[in-house]
N, C-alpha and C. Protein backbone atom coordinates (compact mmCIF):
# COMPACT_ATOMS: atom_id res chain seq x y z
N UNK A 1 47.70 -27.32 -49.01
CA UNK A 1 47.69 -25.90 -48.73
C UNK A 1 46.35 -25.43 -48.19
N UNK A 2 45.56 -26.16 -48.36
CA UNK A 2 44.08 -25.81 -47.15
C UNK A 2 44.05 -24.95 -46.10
N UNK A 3 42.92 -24.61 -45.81
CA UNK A 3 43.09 -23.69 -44.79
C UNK A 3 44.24 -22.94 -44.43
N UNK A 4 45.17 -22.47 -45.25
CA UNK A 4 46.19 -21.95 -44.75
C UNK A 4 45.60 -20.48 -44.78
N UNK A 5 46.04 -19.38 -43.84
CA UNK A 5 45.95 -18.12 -43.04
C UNK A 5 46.92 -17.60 -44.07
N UNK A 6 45.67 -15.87 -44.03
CA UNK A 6 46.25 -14.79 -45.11
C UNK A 6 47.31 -14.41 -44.89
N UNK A 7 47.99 -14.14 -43.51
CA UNK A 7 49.43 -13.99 -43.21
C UNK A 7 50.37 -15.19 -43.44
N UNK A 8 49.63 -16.65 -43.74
CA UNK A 8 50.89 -17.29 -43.72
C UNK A 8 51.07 -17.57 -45.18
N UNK A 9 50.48 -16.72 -46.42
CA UNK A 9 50.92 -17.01 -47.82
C UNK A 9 52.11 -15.96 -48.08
N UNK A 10 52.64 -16.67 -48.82
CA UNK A 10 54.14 -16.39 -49.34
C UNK A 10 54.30 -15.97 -50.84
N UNK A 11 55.11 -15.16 -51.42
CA UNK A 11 54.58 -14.33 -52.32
C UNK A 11 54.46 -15.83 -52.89
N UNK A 12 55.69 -17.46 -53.06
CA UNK A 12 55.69 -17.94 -54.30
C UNK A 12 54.02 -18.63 -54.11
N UNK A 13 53.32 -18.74 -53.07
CA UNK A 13 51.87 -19.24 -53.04
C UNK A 13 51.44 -18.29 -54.11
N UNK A 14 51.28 -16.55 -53.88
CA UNK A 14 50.52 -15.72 -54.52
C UNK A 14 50.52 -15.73 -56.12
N UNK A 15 52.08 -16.08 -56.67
CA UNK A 15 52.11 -16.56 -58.04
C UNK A 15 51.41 -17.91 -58.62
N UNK A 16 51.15 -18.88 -57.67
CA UNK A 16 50.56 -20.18 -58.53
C UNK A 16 49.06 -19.68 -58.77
N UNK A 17 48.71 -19.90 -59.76
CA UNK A 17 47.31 -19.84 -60.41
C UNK A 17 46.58 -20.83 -60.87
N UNK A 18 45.20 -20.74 -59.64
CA UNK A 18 44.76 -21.94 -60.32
C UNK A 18 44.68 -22.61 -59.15
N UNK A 19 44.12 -23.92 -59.20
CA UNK A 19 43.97 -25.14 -58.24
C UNK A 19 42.86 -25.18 -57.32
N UNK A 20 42.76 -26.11 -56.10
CA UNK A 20 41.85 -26.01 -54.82
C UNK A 20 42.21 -24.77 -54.05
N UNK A 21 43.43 -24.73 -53.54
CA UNK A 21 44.09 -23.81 -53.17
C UNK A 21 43.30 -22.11 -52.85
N UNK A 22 43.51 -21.64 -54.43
CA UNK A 22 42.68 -20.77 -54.47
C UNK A 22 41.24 -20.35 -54.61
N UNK A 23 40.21 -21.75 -55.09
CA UNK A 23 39.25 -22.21 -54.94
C UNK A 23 38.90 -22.03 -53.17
N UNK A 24 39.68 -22.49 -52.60
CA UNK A 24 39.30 -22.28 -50.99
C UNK A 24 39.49 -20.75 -50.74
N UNK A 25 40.37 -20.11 -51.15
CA UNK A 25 40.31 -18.74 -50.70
C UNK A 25 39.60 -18.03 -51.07
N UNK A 26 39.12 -18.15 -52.15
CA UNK A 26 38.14 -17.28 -53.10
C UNK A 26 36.95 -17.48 -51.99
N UNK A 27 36.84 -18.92 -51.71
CA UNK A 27 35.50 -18.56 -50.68
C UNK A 27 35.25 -18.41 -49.40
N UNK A 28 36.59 -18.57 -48.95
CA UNK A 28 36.73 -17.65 -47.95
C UNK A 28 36.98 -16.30 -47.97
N UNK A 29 37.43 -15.63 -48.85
CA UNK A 29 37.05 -14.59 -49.22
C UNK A 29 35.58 -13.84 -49.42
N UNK A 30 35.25 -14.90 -50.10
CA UNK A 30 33.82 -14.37 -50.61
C UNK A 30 32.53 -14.32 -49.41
N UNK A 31 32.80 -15.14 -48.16
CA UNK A 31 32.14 -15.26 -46.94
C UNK A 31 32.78 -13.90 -45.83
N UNK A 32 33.96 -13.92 -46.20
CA UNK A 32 34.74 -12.43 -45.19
C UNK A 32 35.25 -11.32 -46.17
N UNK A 33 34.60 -10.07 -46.68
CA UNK A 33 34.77 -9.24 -47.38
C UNK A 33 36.22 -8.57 -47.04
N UNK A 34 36.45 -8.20 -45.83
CA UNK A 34 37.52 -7.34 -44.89
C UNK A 34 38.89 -8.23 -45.25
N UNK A 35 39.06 -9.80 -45.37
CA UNK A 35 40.07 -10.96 -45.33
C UNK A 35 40.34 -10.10 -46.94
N UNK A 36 39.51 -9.87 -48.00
CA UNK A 36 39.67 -10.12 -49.36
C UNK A 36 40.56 -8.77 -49.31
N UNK A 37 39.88 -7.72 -48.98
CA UNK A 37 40.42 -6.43 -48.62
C UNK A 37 42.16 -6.52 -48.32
N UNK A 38 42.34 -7.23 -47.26
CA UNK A 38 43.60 -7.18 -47.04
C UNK A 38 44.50 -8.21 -47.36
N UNK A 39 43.75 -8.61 -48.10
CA UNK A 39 45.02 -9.76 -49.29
C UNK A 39 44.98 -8.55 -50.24
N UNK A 40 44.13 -7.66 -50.84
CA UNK A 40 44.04 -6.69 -52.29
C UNK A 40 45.53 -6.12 -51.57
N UNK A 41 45.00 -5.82 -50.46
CA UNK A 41 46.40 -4.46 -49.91
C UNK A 41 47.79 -5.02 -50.01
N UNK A 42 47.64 -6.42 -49.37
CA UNK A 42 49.17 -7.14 -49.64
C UNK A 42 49.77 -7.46 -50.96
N UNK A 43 48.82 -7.31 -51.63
CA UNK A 43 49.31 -7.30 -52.84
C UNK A 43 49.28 -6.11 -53.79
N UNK A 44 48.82 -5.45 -53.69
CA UNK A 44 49.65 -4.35 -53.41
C UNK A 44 50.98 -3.78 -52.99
N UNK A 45 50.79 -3.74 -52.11
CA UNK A 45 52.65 -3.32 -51.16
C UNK A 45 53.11 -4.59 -52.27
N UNK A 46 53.26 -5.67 -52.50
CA UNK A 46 54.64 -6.45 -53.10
C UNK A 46 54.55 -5.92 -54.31
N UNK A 47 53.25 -6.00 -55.10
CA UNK A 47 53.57 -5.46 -56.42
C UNK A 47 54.18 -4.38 -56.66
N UNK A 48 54.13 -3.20 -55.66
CA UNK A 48 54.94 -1.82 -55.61
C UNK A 48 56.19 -2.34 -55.00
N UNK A 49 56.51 -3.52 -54.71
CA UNK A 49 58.06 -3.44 -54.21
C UNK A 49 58.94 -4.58 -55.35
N UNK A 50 57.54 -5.71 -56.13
CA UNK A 50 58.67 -6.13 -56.92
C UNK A 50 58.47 -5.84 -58.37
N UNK A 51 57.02 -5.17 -58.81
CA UNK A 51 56.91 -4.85 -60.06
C UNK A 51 56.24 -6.23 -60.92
N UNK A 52 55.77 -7.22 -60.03
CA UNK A 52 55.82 -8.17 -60.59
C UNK A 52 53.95 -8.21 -60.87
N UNK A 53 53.59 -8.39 -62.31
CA UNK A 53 52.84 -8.23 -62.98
C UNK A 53 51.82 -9.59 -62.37
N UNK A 54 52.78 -10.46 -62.42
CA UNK A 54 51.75 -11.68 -62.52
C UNK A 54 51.71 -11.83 -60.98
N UNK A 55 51.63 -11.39 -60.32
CA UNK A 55 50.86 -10.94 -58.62
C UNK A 55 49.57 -10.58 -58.92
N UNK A 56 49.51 -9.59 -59.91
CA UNK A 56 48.04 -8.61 -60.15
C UNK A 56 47.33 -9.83 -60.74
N UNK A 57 47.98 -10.45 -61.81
CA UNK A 57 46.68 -11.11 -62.43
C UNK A 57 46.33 -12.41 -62.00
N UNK A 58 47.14 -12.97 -60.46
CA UNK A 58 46.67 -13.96 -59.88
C UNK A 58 45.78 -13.07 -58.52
N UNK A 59 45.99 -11.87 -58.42
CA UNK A 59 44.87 -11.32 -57.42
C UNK A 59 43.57 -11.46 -58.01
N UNK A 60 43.46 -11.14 -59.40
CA UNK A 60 42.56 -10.61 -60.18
C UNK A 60 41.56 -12.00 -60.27
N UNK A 61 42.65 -13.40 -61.11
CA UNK A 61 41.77 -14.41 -60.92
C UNK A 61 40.72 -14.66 -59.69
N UNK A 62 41.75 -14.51 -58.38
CA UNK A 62 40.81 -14.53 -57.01
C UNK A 62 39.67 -13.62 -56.87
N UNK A 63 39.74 -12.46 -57.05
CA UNK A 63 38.71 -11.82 -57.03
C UNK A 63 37.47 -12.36 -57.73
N UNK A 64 37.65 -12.37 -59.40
CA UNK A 64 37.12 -13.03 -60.08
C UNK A 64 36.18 -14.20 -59.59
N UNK A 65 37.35 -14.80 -58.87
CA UNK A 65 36.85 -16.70 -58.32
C UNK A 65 35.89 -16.23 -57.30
N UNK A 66 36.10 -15.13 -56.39
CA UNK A 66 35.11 -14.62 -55.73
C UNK A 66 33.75 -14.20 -55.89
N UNK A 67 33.77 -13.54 -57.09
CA UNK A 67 32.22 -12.70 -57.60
C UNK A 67 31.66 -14.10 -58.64
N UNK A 68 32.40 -15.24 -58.60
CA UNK A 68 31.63 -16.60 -59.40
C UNK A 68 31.33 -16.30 -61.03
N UNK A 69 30.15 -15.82 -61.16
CA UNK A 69 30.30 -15.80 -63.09
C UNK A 69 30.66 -14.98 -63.90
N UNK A 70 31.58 -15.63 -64.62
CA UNK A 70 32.47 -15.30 -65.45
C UNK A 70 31.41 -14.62 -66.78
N UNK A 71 30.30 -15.30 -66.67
CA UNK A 71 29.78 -15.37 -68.13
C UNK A 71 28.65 -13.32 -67.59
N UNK A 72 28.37 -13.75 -66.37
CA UNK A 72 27.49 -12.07 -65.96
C UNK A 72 28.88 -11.32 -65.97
N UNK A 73 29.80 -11.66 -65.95
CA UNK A 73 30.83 -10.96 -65.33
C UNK A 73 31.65 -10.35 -67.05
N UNK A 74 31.26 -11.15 -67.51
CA UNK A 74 31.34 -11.04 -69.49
C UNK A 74 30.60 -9.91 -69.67
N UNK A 75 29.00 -9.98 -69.33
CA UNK A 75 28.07 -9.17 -69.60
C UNK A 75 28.50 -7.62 -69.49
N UNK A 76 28.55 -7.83 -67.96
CA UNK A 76 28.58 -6.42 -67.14
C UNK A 76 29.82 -5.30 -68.08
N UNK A 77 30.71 -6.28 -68.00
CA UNK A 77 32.05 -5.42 -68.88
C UNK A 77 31.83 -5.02 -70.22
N UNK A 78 30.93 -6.27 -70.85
CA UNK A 78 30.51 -5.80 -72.41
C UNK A 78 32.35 -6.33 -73.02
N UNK A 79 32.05 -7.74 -72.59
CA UNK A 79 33.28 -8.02 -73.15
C UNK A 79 33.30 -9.67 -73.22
N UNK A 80 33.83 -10.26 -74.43
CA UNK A 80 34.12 -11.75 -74.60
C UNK A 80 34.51 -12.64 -73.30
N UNK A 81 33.47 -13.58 -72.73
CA UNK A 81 34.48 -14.43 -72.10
C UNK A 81 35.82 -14.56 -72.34
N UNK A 82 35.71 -15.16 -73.85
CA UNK A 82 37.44 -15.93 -73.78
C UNK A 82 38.15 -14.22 -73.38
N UNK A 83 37.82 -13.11 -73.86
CA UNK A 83 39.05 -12.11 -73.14
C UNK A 83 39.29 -12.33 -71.73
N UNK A 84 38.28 -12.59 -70.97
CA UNK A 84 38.49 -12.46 -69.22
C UNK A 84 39.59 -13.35 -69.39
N UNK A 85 39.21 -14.53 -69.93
CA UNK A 85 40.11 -15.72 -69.59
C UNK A 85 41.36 -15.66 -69.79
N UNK A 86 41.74 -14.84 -70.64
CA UNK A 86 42.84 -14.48 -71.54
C UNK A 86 43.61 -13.47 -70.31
N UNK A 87 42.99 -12.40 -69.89
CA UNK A 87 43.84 -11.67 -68.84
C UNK A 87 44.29 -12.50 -67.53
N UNK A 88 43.69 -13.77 -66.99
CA UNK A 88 43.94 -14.66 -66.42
C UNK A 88 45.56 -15.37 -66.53
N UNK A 89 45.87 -15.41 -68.01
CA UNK A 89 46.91 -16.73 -67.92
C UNK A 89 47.89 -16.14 -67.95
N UNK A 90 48.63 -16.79 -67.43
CA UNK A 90 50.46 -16.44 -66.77
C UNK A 90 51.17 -15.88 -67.58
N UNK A 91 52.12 -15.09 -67.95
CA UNK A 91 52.39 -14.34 -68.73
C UNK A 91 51.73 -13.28 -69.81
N UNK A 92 50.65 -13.47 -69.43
CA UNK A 92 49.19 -12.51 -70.57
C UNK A 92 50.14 -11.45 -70.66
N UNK A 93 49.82 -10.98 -71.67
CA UNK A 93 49.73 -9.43 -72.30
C UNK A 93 48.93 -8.85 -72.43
N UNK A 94 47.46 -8.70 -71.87
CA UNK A 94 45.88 -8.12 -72.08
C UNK A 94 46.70 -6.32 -72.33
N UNK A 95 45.55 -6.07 -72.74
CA UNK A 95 45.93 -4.43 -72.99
C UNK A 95 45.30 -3.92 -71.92
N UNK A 96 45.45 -2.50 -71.98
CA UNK A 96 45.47 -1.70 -70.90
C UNK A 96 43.95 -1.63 -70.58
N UNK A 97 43.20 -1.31 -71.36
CA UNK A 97 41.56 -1.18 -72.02
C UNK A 97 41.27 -2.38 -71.39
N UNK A 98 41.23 -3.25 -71.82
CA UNK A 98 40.66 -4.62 -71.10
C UNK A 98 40.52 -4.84 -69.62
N UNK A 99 41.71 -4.68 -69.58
CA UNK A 99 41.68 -4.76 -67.78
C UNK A 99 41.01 -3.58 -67.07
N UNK A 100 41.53 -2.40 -67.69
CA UNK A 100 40.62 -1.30 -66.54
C UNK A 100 38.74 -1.48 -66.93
N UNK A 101 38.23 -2.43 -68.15
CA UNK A 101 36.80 -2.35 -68.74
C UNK A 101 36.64 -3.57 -67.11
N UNK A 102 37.41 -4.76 -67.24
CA UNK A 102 37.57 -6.07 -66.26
C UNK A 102 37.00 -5.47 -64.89
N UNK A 103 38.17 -4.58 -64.29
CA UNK A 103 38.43 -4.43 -63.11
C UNK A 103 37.53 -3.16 -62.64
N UNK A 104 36.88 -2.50 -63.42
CA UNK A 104 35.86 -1.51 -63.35
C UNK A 104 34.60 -2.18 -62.86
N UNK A 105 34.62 -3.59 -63.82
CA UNK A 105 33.06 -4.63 -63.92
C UNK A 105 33.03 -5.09 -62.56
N UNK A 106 33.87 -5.29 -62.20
CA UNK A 106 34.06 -5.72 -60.86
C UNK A 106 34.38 -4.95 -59.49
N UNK A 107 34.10 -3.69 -59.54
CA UNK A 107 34.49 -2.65 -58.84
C UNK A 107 35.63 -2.51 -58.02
N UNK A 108 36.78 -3.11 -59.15
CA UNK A 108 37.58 -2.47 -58.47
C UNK A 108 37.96 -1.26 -59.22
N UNK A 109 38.97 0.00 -58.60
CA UNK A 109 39.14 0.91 -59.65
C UNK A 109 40.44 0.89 -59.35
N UNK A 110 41.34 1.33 -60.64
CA UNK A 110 42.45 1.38 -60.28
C UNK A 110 42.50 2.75 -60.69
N UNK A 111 44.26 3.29 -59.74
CA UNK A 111 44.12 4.42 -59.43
C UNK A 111 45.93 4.64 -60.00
N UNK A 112 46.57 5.75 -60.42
CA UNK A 112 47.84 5.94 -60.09
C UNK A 112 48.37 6.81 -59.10
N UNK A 113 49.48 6.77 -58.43
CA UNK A 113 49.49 7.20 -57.17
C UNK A 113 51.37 8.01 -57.45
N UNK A 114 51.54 8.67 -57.18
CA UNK A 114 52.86 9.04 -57.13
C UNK A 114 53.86 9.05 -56.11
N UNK A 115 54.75 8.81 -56.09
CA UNK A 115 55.70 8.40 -54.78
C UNK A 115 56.05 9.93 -54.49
C-alpha cells in the first residue's frame, strides 16, 4: 500500500490502524500540511455520512503519527500516556473529556455543527 494517493484510499484503507501504511502517510503528511488538511475533510464528509466512530480515531492516530511524541504530546494535554493510547484502539470507548483535552493538545478543535 506505499505510496498510494489521498484520493486513491478507500474508506476500508481508512479503518485499518496501524502498520507502514500509515507510518508513510503520517509523513507525508507531516512534510505537506494542505495533503493532511484534506484527508481531516474527507473524513469528515464519511464520518457525517456513515457515523462511523472508528474513522475518527484512525484519523486521530494519523494526526498523532504526524506531530511524533506521544510522551510531549502526554505533557501538553496533562494527561497519561497509556490514556492517548487507549483512545487509539479499535473499538475504544475514551470519554468525551479525554478526547476534546487530546484533540485540543493537538490543535485540533472540534466543533458541532447543525444540519
Amino acid at each position: 500500500m506505499k505510496n498510494k494517493r489521498l484520493e486513491d484510499i478507500t474508506e476500508e484503507d481508512a479503518r485499518i490502524v496501524g502498520g507502514d501504511f500509515f507510518e508513510d502517510l503520517a509523513e507525508d503528511y507531516a512534510k505537506n500540511p494542505k495533503k493532511l488538511k484534506a484527508y481531516i475533510k474527507s473524513v469528515n464528509e464519511v464520518y457525517r455520512e456513515t457515523g462511523d466512530v472508528d474513522i475518527l480515531t484512525t484519523a486521530l492516530k494519523i494526526i498523532a503519527m504526524v506531530k511524533k511524541n506521544i510522551k510531549q504530546q502526554a505533557k501538553k494535554a496533562k494527561m497519561q500516556r497509556s490514556t492517548i493510547y487507549n483512545i487509539f484502539k479499535k473499538g475504544a470507548n475514551p470519554t468525551f473529556r479525554n478526547v476534546a483535552k487530546y484533540t485540543n493538545s493537538l490543535g485540533i478543535h472540534l466543533q458541532f455543527v447543525l444540519d
